[in-house]
C-alpha atoms as a PDB file:
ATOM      1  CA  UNK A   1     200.098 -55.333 -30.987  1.00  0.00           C
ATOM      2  CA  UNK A   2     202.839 -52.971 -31.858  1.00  0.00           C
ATOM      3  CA  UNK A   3     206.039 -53.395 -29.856  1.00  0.00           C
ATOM      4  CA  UNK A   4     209.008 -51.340 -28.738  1.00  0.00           C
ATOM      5  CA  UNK A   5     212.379 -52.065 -27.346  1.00  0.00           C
ATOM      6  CA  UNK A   6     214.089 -50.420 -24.363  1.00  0.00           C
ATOM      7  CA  UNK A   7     216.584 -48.804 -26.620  1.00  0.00           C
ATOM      8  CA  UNK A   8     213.284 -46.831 -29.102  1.00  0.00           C
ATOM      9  CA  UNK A   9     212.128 -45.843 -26.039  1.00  0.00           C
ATOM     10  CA  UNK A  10     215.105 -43.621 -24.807  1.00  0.00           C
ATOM     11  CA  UNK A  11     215.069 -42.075 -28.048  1.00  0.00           C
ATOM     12  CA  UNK A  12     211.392 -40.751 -27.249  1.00  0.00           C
ATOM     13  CA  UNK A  13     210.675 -36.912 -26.444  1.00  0.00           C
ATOM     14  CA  UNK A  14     207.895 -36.893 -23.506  1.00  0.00           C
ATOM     15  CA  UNK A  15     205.023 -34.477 -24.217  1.00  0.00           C
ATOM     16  CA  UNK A  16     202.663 -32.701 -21.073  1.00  0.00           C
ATOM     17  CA  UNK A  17     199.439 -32.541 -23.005  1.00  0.00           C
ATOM     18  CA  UNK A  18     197.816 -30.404 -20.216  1.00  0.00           C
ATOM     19  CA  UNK A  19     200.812 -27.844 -21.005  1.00  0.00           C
ATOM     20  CA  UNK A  20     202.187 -28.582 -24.180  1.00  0.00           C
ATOM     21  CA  UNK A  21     205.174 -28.804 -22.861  1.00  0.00           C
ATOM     22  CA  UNK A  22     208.019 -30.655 -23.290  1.00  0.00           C
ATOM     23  CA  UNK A  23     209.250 -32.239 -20.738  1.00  0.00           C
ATOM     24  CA  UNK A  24     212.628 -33.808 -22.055  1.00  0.00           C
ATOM     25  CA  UNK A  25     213.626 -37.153 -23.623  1.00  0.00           C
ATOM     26  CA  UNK A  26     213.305 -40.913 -22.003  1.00  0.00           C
ATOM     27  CA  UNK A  27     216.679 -41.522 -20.029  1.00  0.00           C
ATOM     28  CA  UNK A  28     216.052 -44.197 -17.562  1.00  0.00           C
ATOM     29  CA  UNK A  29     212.896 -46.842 -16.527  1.00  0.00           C
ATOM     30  CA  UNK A  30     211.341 -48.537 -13.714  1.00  0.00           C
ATOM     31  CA  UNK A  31     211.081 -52.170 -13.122  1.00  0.00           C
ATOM     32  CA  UNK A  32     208.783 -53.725 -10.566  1.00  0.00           C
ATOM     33  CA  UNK A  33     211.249 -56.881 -10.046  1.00  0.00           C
ATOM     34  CA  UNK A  34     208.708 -58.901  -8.739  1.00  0.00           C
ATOM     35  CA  UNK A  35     205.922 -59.183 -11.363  1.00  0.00           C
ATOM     36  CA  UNK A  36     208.542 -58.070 -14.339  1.00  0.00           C
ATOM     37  CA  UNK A  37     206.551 -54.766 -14.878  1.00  0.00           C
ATOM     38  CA  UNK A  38     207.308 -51.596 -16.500  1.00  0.00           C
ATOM     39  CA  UNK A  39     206.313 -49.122 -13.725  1.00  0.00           C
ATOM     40  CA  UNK A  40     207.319 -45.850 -14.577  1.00  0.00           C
ATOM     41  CA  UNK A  41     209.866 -43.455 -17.176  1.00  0.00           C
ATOM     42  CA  UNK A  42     212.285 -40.808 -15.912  1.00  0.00           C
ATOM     43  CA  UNK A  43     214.163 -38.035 -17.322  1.00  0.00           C
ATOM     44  CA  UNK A  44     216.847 -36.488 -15.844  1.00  0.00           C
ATOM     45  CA  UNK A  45     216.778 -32.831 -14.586  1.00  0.00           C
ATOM     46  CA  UNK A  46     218.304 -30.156 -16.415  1.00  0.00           C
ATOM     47  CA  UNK A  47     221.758 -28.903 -15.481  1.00  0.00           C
ATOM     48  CA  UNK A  48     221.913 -25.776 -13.148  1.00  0.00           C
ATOM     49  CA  UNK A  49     224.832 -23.731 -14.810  1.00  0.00           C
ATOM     50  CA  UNK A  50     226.307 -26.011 -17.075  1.00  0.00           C
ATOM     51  CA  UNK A  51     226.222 -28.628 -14.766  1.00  0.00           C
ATOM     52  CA  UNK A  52     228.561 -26.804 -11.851  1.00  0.00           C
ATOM     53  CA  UNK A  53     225.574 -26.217  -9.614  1.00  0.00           C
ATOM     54  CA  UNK A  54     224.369 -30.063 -10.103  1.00  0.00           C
ATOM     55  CA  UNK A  55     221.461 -30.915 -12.220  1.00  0.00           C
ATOM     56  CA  UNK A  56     217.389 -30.141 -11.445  1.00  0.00           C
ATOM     57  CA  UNK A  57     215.028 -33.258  -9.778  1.00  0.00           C
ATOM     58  CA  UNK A  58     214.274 -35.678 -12.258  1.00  0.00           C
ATOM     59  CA  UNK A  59     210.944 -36.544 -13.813  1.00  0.00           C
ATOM     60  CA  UNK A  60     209.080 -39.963 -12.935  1.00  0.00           C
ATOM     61  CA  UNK A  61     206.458 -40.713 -14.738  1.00  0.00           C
ATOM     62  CA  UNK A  62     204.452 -43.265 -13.647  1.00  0.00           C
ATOM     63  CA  UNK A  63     203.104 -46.039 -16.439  1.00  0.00           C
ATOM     64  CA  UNK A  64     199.417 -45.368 -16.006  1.00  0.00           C
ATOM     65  CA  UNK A  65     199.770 -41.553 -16.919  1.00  0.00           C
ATOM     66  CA  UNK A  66     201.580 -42.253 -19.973  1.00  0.00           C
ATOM     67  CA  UNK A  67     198.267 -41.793 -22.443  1.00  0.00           C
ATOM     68  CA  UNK A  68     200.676 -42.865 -26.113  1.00  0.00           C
ATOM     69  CA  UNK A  69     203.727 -43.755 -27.262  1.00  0.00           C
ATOM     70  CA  UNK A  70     204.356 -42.748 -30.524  1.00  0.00           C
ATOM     71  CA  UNK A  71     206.423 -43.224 -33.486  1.00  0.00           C
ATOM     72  CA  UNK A  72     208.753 -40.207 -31.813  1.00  0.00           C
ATOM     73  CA  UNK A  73     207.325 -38.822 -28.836  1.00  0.00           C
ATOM     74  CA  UNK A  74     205.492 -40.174 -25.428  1.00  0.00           C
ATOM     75  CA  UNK A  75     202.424 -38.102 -24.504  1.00  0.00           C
ATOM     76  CA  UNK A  76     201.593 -38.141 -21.146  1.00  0.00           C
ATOM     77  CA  UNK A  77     199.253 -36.476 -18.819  1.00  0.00           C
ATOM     78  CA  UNK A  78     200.842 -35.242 -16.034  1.00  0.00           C
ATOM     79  CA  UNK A  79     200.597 -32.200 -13.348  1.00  0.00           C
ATOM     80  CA  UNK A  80     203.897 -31.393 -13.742  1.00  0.00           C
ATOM     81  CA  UNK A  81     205.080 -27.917 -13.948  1.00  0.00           C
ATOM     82  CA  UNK A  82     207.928 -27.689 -16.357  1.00  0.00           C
ATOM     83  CA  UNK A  83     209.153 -24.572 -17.902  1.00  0.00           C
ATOM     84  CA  UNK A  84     209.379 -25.089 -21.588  1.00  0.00           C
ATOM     85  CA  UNK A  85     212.802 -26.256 -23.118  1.00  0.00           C
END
């Protein structure tokens, strides 16, 4: 059992294997408080003109369509639309 620490994860880019994508890096997680679970990873939405017009919706990615985490990236398989970065 190989482990990872909150910290390796937010280094992680995430991968769309249906597009080949990529769909940004790790920034945040989700904790289910009540059974101490790892529910789901989110990245932030890209700014909208350099960050005047706000930023894009975020990404949550929910644990069970996370398929590996890898030495560098996360694929996951997700119907997400993102345009490429």
């Amino acid at each position: 059992m190989k482990m990872c620490r909150l910290v390796d994860l937010c280094d992680k880019e995430v991968i769309n294997i249906k597009t080949g994508n990529s769909l940004g890096c790790v920034c945040d997680v989700e904790f289910d408080m009540n059974c101490a679970k790892l529910t789901a990873i989110i990245i932030y939405g890209k700014p909208k003109c350099f960050g005047i017009l706000g930023r894009r919706d975020d990404i949550i990615i929910k644990w069970c369509d996370i398929d590996i985490i890898g030495e560098d990236t996360i694929l996951v398989c997700k119907n997400h639309t993102c345009a490429p970065l």
